[in-house]
N, C-alpha and C. Protein backbone atom coordinates (compact mmCIF):
# COMPACT_ATOMS: atom_id res chain seq x y z
N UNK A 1 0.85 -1.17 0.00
CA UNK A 1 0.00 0.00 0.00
C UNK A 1 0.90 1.24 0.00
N UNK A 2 0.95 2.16 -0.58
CA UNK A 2 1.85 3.11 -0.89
C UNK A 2 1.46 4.05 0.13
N UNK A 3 1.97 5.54 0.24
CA UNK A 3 1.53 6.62 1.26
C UNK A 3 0.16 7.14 0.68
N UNK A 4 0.36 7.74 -0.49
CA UNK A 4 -0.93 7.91 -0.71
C UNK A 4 -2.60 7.09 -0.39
N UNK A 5 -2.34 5.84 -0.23
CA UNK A 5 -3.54 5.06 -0.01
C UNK A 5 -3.34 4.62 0.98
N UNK A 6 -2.37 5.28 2.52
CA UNK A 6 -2.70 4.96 3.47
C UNK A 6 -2.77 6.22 4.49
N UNK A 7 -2.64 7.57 3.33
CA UNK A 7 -2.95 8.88 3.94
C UNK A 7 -4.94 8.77 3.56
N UNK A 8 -5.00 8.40 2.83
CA UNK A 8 -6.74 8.02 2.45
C UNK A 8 -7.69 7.36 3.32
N UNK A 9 -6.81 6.03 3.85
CA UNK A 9 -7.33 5.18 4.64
C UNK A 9 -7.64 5.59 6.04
N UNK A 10 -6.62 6.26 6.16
CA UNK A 10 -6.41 6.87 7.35
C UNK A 10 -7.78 8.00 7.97
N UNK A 11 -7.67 8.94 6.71
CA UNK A 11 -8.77 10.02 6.60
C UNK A 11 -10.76 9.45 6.62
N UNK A 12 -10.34 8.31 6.00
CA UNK A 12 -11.15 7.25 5.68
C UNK A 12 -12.03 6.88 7.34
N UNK A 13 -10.68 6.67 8.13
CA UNK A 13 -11.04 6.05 9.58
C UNK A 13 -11.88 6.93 10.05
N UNK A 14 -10.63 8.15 10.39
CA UNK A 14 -11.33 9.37 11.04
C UNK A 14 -12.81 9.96 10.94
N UNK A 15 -12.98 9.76 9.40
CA UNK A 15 -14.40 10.81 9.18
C UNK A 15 -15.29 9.51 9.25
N UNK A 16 -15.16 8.52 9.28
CA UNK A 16 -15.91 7.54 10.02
C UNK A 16 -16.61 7.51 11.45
N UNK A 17 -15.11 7.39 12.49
CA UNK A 17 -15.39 7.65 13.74
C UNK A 17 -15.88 9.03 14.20
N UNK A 18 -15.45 10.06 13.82
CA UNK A 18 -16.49 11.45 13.63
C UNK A 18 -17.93 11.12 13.43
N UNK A 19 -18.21 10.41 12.26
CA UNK A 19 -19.36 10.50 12.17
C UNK A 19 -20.81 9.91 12.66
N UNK A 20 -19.91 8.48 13.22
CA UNK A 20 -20.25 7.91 14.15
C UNK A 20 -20.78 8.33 15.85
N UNK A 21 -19.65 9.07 16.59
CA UNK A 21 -19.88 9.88 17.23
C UNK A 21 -21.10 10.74 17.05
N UNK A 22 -21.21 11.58 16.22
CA UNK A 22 -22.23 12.42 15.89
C UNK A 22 -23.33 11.76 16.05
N UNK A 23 -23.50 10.05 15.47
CA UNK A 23 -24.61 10.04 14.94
C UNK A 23 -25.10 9.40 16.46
N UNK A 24 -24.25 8.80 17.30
CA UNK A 24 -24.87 7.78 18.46
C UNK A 24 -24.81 9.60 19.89
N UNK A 25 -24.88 10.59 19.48
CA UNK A 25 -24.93 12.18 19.97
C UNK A 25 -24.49 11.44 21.22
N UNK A 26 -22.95 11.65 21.55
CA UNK A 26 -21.89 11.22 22.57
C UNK A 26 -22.20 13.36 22.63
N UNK A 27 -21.98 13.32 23.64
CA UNK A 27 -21.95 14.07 24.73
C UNK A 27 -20.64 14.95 25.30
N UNK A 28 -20.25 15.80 25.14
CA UNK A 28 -18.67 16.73 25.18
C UNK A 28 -18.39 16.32 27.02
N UNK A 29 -17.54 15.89 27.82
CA UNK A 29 -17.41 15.82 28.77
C UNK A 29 -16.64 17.04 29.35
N UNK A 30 -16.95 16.88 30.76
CA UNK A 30 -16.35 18.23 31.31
C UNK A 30 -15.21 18.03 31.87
N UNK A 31 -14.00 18.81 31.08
CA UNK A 31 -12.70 18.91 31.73
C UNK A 31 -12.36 19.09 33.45
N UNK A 32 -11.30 17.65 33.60
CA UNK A 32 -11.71 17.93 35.30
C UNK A 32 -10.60 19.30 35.77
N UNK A 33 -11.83 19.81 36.50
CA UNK A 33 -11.01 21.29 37.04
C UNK A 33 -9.76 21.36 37.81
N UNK A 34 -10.15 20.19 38.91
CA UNK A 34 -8.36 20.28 39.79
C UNK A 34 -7.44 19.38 38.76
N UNK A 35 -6.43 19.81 38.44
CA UNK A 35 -5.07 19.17 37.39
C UNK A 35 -4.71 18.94 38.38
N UNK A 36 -4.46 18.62 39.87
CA UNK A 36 -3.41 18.76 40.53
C UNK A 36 -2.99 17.15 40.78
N UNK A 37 -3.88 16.40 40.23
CA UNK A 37 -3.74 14.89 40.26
C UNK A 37 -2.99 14.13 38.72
N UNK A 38 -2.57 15.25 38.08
CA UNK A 38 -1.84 14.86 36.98
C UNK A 38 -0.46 14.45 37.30
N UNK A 39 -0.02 15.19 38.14
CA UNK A 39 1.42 14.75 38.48
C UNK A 39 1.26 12.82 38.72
N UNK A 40 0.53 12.92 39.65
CA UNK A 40 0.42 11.46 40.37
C UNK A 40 0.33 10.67 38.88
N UNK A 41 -1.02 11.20 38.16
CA UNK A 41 -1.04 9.91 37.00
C UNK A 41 0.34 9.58 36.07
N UNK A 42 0.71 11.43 35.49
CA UNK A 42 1.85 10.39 34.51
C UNK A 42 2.67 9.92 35.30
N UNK A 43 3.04 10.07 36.45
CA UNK A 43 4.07 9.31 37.61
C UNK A 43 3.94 7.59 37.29
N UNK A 44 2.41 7.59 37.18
CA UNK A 44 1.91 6.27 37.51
C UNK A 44 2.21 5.89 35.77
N UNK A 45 2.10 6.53 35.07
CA UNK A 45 1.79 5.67 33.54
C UNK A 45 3.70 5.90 33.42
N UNK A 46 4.44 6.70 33.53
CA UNK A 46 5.96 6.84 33.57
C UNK A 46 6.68 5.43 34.11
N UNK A 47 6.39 5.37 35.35
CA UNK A 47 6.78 4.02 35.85
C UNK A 47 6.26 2.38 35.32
N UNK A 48 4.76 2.82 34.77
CA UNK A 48 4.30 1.63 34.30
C UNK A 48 4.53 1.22 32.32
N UNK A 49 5.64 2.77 32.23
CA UNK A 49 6.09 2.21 30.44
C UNK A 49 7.49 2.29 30.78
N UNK A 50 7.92 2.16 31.94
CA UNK A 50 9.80 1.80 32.25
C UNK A 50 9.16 0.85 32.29
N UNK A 51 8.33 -0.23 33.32
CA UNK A 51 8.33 -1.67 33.68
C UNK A 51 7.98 -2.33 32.39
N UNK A 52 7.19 -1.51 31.45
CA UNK A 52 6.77 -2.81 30.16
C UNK A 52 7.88 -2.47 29.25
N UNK A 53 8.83 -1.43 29.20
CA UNK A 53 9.76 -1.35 28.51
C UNK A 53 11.20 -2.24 28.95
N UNK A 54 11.46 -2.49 30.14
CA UNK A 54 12.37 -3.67 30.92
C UNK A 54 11.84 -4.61 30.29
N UNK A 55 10.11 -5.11 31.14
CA UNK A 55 9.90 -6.60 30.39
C UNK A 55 10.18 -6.92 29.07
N UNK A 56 9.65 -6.45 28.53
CA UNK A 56 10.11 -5.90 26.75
C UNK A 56 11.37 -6.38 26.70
N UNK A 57 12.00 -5.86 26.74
CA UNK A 57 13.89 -5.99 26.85
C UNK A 57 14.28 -7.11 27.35
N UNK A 58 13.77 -7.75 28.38
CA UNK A 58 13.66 -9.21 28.54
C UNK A 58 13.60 -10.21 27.47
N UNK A 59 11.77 -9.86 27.06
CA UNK A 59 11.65 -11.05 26.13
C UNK A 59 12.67 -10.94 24.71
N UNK A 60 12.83 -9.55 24.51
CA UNK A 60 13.70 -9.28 23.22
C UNK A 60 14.98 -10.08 23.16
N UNK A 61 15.30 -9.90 24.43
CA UNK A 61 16.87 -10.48 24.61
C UNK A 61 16.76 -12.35 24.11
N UNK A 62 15.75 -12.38 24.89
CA UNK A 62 15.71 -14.22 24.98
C UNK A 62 15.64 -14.43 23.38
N UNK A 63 14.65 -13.87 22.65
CA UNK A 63 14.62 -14.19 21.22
C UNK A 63 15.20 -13.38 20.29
N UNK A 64 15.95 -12.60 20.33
CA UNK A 64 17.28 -12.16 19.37
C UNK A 64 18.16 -11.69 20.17
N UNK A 65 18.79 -12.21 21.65
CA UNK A 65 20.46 -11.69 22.05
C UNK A 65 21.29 -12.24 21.79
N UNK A 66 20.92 -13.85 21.67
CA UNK A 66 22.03 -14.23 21.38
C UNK A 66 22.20 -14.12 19.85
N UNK A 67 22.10 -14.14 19.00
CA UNK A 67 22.45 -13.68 17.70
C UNK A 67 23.19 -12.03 17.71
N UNK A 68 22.22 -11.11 18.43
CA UNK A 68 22.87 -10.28 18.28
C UNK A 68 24.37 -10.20 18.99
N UNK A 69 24.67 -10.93 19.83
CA UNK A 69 25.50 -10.79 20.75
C UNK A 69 26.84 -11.35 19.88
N UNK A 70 26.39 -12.74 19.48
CA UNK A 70 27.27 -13.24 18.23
C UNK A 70 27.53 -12.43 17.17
N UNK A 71 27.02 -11.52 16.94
CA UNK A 71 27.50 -10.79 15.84
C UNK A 71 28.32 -9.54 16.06
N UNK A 72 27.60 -8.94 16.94
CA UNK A 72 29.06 -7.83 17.80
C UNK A 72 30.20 -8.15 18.59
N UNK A 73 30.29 -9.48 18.63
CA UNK A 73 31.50 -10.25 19.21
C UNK A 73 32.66 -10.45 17.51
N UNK A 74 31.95 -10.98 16.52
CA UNK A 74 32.01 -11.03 15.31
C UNK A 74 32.46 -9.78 14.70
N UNK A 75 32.20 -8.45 14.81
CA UNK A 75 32.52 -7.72 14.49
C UNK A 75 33.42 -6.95 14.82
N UNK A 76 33.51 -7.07 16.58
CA UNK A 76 34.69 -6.76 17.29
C UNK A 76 35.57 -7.19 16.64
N UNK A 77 35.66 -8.44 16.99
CA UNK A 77 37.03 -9.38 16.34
C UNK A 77 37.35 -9.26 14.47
N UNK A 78 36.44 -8.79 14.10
CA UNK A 78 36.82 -8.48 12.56
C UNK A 78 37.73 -7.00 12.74
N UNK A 79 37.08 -6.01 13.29
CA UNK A 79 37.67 -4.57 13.59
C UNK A 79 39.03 -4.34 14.53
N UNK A 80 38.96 -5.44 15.02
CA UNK A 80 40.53 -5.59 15.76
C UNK A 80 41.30 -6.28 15.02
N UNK A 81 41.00 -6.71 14.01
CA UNK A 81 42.10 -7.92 12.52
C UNK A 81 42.59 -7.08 11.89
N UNK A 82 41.36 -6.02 11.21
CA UNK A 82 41.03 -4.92 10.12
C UNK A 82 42.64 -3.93 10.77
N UNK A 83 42.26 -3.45 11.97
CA UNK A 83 43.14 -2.49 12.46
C UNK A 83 44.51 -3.09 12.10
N UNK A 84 45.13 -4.68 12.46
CA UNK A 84 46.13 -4.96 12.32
C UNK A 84 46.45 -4.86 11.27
N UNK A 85 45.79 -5.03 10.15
CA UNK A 85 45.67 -5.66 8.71
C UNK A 85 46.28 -4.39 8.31
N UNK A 86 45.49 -3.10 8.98
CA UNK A 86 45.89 -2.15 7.93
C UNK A 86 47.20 -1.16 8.10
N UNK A 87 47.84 -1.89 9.23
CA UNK A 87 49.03 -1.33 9.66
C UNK A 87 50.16 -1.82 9.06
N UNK A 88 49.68 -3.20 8.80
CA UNK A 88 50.58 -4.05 8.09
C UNK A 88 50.64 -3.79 6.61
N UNK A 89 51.51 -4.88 5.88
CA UNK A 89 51.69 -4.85 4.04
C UNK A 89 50.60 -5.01 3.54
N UNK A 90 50.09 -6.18 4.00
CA UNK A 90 49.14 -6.90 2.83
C UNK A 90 47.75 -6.16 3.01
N UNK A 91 47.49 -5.25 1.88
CA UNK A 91 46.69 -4.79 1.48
C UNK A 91 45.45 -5.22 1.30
N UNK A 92 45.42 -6.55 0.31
CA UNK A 92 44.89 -7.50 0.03
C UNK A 92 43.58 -8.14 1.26
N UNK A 93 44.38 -8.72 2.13
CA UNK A 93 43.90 -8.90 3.28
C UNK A 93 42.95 -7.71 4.11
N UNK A 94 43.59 -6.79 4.35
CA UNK A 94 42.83 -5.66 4.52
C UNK A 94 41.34 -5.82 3.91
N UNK A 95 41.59 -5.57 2.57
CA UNK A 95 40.51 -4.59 2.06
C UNK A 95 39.20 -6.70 1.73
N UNK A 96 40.19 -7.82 2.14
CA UNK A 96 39.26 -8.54 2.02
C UNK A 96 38.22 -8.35 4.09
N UNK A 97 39.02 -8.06 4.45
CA UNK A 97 38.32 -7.93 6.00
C UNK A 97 37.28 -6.93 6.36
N UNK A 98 37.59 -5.68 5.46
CA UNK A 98 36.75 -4.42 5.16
C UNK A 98 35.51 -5.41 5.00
N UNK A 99 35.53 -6.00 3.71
CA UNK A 99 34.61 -6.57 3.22
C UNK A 99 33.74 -7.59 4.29
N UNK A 100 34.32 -8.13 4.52
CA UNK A 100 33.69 -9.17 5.52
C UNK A 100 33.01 -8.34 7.06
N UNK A 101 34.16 -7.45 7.40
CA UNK A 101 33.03 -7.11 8.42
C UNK A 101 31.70 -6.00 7.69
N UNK A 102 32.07 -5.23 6.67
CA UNK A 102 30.30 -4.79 6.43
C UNK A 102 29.43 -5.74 6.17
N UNK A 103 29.60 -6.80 5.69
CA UNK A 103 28.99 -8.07 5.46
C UNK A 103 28.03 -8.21 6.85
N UNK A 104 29.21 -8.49 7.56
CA UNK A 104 28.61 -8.66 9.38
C UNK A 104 27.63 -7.44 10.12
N UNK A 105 28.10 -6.52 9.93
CA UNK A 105 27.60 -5.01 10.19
C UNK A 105 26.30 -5.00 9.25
N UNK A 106 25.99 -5.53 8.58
CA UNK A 106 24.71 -5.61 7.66
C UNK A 106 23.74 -7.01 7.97
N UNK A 107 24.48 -7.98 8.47
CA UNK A 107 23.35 -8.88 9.30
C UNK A 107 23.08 -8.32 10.60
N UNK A 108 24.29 -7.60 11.43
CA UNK A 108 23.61 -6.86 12.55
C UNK A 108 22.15 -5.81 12.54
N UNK A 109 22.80 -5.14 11.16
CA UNK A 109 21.53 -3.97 11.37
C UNK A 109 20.37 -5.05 10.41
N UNK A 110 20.25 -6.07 10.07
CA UNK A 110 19.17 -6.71 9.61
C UNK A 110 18.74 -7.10 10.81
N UNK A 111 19.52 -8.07 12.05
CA UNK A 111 18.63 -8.85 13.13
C UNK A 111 18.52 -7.59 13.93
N UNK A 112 18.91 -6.16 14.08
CA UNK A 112 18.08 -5.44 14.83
C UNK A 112 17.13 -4.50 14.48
N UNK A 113 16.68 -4.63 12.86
CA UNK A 113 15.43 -4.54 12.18
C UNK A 113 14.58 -5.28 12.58
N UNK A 114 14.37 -6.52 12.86
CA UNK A 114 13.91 -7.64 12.63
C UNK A 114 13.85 -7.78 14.44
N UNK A 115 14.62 -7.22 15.31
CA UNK A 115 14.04 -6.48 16.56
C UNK A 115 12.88 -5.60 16.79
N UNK A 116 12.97 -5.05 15.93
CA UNK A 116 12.59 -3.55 15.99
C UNK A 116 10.99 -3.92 15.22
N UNK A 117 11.09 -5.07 14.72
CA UNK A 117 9.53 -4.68 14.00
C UNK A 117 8.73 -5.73 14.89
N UNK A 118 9.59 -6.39 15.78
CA UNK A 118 8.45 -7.47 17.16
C UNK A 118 8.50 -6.37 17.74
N UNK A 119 9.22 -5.45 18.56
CA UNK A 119 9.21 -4.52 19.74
C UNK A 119 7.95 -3.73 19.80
N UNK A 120 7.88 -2.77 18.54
CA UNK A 120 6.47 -2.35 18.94
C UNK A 120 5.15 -2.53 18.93
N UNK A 121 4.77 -4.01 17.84
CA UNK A 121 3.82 -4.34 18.25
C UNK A 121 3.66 -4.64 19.63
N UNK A 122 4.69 -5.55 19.64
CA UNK A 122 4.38 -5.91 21.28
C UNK A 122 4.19 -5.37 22.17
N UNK A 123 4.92 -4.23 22.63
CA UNK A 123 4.82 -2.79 23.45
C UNK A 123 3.72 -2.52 23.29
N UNK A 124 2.50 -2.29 22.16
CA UNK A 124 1.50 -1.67 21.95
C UNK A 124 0.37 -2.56 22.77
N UNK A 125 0.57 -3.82 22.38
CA UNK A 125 -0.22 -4.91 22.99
C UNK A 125 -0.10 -5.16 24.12
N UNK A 126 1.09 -5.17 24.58
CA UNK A 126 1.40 -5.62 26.07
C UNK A 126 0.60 -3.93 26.88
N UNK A 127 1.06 -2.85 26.37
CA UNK A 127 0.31 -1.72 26.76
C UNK A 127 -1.54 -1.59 26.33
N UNK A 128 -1.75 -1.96 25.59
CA UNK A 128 -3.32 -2.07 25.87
C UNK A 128 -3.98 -3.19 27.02
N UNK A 129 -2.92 -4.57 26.95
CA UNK A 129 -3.38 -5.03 28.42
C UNK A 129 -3.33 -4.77 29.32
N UNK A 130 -2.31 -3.55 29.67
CA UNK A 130 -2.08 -3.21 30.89
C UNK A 130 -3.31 -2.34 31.04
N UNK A 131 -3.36 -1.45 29.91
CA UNK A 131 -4.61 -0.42 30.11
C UNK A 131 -6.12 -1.12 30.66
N UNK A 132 -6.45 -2.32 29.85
CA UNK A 132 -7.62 -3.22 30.15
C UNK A 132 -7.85 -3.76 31.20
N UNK A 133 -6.62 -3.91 31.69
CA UNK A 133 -7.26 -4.12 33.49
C UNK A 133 -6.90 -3.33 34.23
N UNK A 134 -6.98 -2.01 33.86
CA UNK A 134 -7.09 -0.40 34.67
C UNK A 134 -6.16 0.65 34.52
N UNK A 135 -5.38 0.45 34.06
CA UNK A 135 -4.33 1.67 33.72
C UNK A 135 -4.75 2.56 32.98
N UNK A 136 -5.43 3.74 32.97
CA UNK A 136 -6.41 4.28 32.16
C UNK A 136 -5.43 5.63 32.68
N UNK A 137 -5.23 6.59 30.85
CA UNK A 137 -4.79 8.12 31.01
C UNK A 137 -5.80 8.82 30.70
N UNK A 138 -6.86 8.47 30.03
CA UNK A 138 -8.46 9.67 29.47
C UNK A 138 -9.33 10.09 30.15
N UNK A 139 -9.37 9.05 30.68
CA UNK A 139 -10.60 9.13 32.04
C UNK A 139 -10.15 10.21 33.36
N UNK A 140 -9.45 9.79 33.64
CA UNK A 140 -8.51 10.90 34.36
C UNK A 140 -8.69 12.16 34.08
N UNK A 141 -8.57 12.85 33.16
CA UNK A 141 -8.52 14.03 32.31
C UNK A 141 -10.25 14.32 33.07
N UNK A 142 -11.08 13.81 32.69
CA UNK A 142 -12.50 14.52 32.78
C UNK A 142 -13.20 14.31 34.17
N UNK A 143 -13.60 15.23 34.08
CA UNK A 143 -14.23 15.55 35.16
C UNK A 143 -15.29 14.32 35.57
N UNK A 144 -15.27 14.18 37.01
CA UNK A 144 -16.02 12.63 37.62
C UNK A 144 -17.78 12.86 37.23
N UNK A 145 -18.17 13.82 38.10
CA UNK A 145 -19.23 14.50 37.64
C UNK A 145 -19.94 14.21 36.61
N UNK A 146 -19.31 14.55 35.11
CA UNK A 146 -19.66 14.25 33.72
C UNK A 146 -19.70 13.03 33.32
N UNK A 147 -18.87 12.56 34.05
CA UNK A 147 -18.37 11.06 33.52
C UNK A 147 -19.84 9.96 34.14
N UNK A 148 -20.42 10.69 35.22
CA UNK A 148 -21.72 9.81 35.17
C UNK A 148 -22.82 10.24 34.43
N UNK A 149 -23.17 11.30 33.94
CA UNK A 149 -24.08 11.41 32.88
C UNK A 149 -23.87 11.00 31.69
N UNK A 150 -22.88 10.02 31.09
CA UNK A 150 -23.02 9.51 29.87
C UNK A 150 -23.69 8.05 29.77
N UNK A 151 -24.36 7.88 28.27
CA UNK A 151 -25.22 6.53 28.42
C UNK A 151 -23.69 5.77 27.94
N UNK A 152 -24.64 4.32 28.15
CA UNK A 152 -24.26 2.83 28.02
C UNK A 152 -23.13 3.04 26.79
N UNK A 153 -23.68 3.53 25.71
CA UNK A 153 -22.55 3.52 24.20
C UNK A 153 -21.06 4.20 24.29
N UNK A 154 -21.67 5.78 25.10
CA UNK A 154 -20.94 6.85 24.80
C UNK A 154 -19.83 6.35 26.58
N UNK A 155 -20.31 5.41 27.15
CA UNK A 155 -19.16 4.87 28.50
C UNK A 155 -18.69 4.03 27.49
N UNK A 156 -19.31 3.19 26.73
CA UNK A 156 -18.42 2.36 25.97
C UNK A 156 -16.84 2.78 25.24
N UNK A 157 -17.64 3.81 24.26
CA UNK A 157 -16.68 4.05 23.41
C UNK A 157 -15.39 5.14 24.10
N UNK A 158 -16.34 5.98 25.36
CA UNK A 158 -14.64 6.42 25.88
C UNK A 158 -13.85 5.21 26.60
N UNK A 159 -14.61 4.06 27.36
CA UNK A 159 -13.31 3.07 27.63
C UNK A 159 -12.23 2.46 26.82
N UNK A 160 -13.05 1.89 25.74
CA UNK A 160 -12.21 1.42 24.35
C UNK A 160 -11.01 2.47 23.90
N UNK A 161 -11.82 3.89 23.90
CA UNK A 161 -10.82 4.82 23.26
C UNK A 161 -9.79 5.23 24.28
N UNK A 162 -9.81 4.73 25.76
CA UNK A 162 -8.93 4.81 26.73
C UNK A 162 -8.14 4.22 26.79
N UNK A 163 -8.82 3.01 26.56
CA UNK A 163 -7.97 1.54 26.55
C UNK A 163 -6.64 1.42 25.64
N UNK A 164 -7.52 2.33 24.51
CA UNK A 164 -6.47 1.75 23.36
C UNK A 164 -5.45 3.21 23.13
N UNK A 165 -5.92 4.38 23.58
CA UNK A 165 -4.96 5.46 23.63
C UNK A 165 -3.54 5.52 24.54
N UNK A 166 -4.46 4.41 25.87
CA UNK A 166 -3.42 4.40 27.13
C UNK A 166 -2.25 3.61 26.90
N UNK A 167 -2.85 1.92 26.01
CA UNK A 167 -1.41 1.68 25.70
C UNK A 167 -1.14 1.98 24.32
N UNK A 168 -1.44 2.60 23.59
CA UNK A 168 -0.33 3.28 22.67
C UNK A 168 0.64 4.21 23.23
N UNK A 169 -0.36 4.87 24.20
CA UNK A 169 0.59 5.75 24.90
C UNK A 169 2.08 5.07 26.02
N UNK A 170 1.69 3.91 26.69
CA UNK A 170 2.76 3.06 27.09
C UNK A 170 3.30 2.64 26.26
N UNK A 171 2.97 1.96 25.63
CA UNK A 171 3.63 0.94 24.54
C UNK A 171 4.88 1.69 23.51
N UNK A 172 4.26 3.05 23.63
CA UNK A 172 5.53 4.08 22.64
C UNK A 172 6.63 4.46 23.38
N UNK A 173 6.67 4.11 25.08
CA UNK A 173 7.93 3.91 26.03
C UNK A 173 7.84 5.35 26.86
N UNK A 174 8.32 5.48 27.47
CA UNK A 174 8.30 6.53 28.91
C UNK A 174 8.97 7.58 28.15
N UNK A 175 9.80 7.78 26.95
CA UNK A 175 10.50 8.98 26.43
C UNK A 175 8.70 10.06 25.92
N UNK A 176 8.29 9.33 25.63
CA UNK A 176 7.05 9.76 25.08
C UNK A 176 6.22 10.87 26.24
N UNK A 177 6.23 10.06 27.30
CA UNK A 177 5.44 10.10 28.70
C UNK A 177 6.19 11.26 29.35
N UNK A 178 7.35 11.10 28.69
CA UNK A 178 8.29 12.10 29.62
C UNK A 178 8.08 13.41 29.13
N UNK A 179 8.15 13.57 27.64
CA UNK A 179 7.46 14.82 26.94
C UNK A 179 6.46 15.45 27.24
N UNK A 180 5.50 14.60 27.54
CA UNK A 180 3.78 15.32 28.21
C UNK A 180 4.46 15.88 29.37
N UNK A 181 5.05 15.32 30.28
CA UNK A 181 5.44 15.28 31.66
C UNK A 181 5.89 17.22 31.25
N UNK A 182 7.13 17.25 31.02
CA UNK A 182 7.29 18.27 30.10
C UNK A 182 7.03 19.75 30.30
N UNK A 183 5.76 19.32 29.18
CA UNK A 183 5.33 19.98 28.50
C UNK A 183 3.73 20.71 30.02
N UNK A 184 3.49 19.75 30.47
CA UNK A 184 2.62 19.74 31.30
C UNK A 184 3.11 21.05 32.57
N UNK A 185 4.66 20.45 32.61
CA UNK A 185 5.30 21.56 33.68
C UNK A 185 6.06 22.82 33.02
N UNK A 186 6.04 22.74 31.99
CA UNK A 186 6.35 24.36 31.07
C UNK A 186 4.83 25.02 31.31
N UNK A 187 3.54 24.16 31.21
CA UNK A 187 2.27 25.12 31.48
C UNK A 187 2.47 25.24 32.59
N UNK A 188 2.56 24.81 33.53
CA UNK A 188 1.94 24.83 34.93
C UNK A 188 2.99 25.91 35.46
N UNK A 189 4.61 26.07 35.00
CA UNK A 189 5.46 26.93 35.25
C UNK A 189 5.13 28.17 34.73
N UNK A 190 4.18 28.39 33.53
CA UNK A 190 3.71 29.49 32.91
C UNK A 190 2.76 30.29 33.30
N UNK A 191 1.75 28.93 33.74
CA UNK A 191 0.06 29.68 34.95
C UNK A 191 0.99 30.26 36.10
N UNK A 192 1.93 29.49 36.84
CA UNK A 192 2.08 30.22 38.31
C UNK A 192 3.07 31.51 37.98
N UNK A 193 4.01 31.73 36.82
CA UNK A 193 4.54 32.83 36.93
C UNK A 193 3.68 34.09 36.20
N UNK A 194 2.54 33.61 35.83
CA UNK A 194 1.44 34.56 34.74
C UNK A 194 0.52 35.58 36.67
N UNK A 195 0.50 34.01 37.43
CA UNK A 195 -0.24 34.83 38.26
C UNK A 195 0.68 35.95 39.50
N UNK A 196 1.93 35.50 39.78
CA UNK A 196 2.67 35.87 40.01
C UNK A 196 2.85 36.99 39.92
């Protein structure tokens, strides 16, 4: 699928779920007034995308370390030959070792491609389970109040959309979390020196 037909698809989703919304008349909730419980949450979602980002790193290791490990051992030892090689006469030798370790240096960056494309599904998944049995960042945000005047659909679809925002939002790792974090205390440094 090229960019173009997945900038479409995409647009496709959206004016879907828009319209959907509209049509089942979900209800604007009310922003909760005290923020002062934000600190505590991303604290709580910060610590809980270090722990799925460790576990993560766990299972990664068990099913591609040792390969990777063999291969930067492999490459060491090619780059410590290379160095001798090229101090020395034989040229030859050299420029055959050049060769051999990009060889190696190119299955490395293949098995940590091939890392990299289990990692974030998994992160994403392992973070929506965490969200599904309560780790929730949306809900939080709105006011308690509001949050009981919505019907049966419109509780539905903000849990789902909690569920699945919260671990994308874990699952994309605590650098992410740390940015809101941030960004949250550049405002809050801005309200108290505005009133100041």
């Amino acid at each position: 699928m090229n960019s173009a037909t997945k900038r479409l698809v995409a647009l496709g989703i959206i004016a879907l779920v828009s319209w959907l919304a509209v049509r089942l008349d979900f209800l604007p909730l009310d922003p909760r007034p005290d923020l002062t419980h934000l600190g505590a949450l991303f604290g709580t979602l910060l610590l809980a995308s270090a722990i799925l980002e460790r576990a993560l790193d766990v299972v990664l290791s068990l099913a591609f370390g040792a390969k990777a490990d063999e291969l930067d051992a492999q490459i060491a030892t090619l780059q410590a030959e290379l160095d001798k090689a090229d101090c020395g006469p034989d040229k030859v030798q050299a420029a055959k070792l050049r060769d051999e370790l990009e060889l190696v240096r190119a299955d490395r960056q293949r098995n940590k491609r091939e890392t990299m494309t289990w990692a974030l599904p998994m992160a994403v998944a392992i973070g929506v389970l965490m969200s599904a049995v309560g780790l929730r960042a949306l809900s939080a945000l709105a006011d308690p109040a509001s949050l009981q005047g919505i019907n049966g659909m419109h509780r539905q679809a903000l849990t789902v959309t909690d569920i699945v925002v919260t671990g994308m939002l874990l699952g994309g790792g605590s650098e992410g979390i740390h940015r809101i974090v941030a960004l949250f205390r550049t405002w809050t440094d801005a309200k108290r020196n505005a009133v100041s």
